[in-house]
Protein backbone atom coordinates (compact mmCIF):
# COMPACT_ATOMS: atom_id res chain seq x y z
CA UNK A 1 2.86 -7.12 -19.47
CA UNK A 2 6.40 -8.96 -19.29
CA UNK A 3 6.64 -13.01 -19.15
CA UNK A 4 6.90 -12.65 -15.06
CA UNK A 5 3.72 -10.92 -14.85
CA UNK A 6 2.17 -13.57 -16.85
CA UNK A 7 3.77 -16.16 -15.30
CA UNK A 8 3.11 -15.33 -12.11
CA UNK A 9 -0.74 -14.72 -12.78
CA UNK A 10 -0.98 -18.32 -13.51
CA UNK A 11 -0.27 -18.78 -9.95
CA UNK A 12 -3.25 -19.17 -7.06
CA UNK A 13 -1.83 -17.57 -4.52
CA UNK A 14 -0.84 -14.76 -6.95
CA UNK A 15 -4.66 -15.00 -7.84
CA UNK A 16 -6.12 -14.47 -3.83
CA UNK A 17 -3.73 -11.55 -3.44
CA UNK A 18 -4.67 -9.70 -6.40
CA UNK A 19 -8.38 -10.36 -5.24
CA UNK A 20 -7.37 -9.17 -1.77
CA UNK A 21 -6.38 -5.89 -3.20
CA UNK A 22 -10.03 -5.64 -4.38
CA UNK A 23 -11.30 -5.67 -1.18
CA UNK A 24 -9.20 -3.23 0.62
CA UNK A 25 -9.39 -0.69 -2.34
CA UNK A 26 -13.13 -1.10 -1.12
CA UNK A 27 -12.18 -0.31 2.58
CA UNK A 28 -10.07 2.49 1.36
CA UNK A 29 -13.25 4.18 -0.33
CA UNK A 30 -15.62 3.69 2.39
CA UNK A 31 -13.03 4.79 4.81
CA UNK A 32 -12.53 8.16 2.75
CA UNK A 33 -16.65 8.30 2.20
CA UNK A 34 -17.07 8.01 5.78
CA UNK A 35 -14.16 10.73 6.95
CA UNK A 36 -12.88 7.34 8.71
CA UNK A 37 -9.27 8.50 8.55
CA UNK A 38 -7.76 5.23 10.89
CA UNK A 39 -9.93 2.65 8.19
CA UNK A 40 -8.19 4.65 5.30
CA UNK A 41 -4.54 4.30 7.29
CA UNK A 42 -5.46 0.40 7.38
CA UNK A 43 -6.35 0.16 4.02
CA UNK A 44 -3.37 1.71 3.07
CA UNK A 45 -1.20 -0.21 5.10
CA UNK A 46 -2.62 -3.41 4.43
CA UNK A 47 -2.46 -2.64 0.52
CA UNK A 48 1.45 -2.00 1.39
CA UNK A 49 1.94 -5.14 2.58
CA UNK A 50 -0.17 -7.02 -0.21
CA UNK A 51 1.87 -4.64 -2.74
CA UNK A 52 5.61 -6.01 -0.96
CA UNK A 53 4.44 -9.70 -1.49
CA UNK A 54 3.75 -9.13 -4.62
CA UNK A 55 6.96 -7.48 -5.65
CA UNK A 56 9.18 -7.87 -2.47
CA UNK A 57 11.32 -4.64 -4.06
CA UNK A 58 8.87 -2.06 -4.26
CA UNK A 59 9.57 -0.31 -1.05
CA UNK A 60 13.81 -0.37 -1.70
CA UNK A 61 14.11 3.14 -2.56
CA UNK A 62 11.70 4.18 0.47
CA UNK A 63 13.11 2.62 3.84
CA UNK A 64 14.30 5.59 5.42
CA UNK A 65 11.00 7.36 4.81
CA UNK A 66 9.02 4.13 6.03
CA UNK A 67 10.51 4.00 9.06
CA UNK A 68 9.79 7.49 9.52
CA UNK A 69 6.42 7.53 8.96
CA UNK A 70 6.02 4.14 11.31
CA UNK A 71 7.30 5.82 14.18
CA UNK A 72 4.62 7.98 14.23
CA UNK A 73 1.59 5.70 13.23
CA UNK A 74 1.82 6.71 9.76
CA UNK A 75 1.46 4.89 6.15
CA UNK A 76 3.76 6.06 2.91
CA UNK A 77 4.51 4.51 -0.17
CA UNK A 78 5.80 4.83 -3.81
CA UNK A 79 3.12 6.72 -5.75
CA UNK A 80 5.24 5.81 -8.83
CA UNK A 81 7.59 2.35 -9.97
CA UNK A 82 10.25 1.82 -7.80
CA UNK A 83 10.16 4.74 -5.37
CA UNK A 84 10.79 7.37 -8.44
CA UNK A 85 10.32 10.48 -5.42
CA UNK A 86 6.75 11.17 -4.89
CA UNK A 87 5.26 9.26 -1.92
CA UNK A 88 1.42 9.11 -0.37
CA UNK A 89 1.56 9.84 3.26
CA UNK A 90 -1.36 9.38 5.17
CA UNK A 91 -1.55 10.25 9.24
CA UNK A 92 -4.59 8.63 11.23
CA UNK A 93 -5.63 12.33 12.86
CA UNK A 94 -4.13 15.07 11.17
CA UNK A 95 -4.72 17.10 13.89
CA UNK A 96 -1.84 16.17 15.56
CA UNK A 97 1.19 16.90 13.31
């Protein structure tokens, strides 16, 4: 862990959103226990966004494929630092792609 990382842990806010990512890895387990594909979408979404606060660079190398994916009610994102070329793509119903 560099100085920013520790840094930035001594920070509240950085606190509640690390805590926040807690609770939707929980909503992203029940929604894959459950076969509730648009909770795991959410969840996956909603950890995106947390993840972007965090470290506003993290989805630089993966615009074009964002944008892609949001045109079509879809969630991707860096499965490795800094977009390094494999992605998680998730569709709400499967069914229709």
């Amino acid at each position: 862990m560099n100085s920013v990382w520790v840094n930035a842990l001594t920070q509240i806010e950085v606190i509640m959103h690390y805590r926040l990512k807690l609770e939707i890895a929980y909503q992203f387990r029940e929604g894959l226990r459950l076969n509730n594909w648009k909770a795991v979408n959410k969840s996956l979404k909603d950890y995106q966004e947390v993840r972007t606060t965090l470290c506003p660079a993290y989805m630089d190398g993966a615009k074009e494929i964002k944008g892609f994916a949001n045109e079509r009610d879809c969630v991707v994102f860096p499965l490795w630092c800094r977009g390094g070329g494999e992605y998680l793509c998730l569709v709400p119903n499967p069914n229709l792609y």
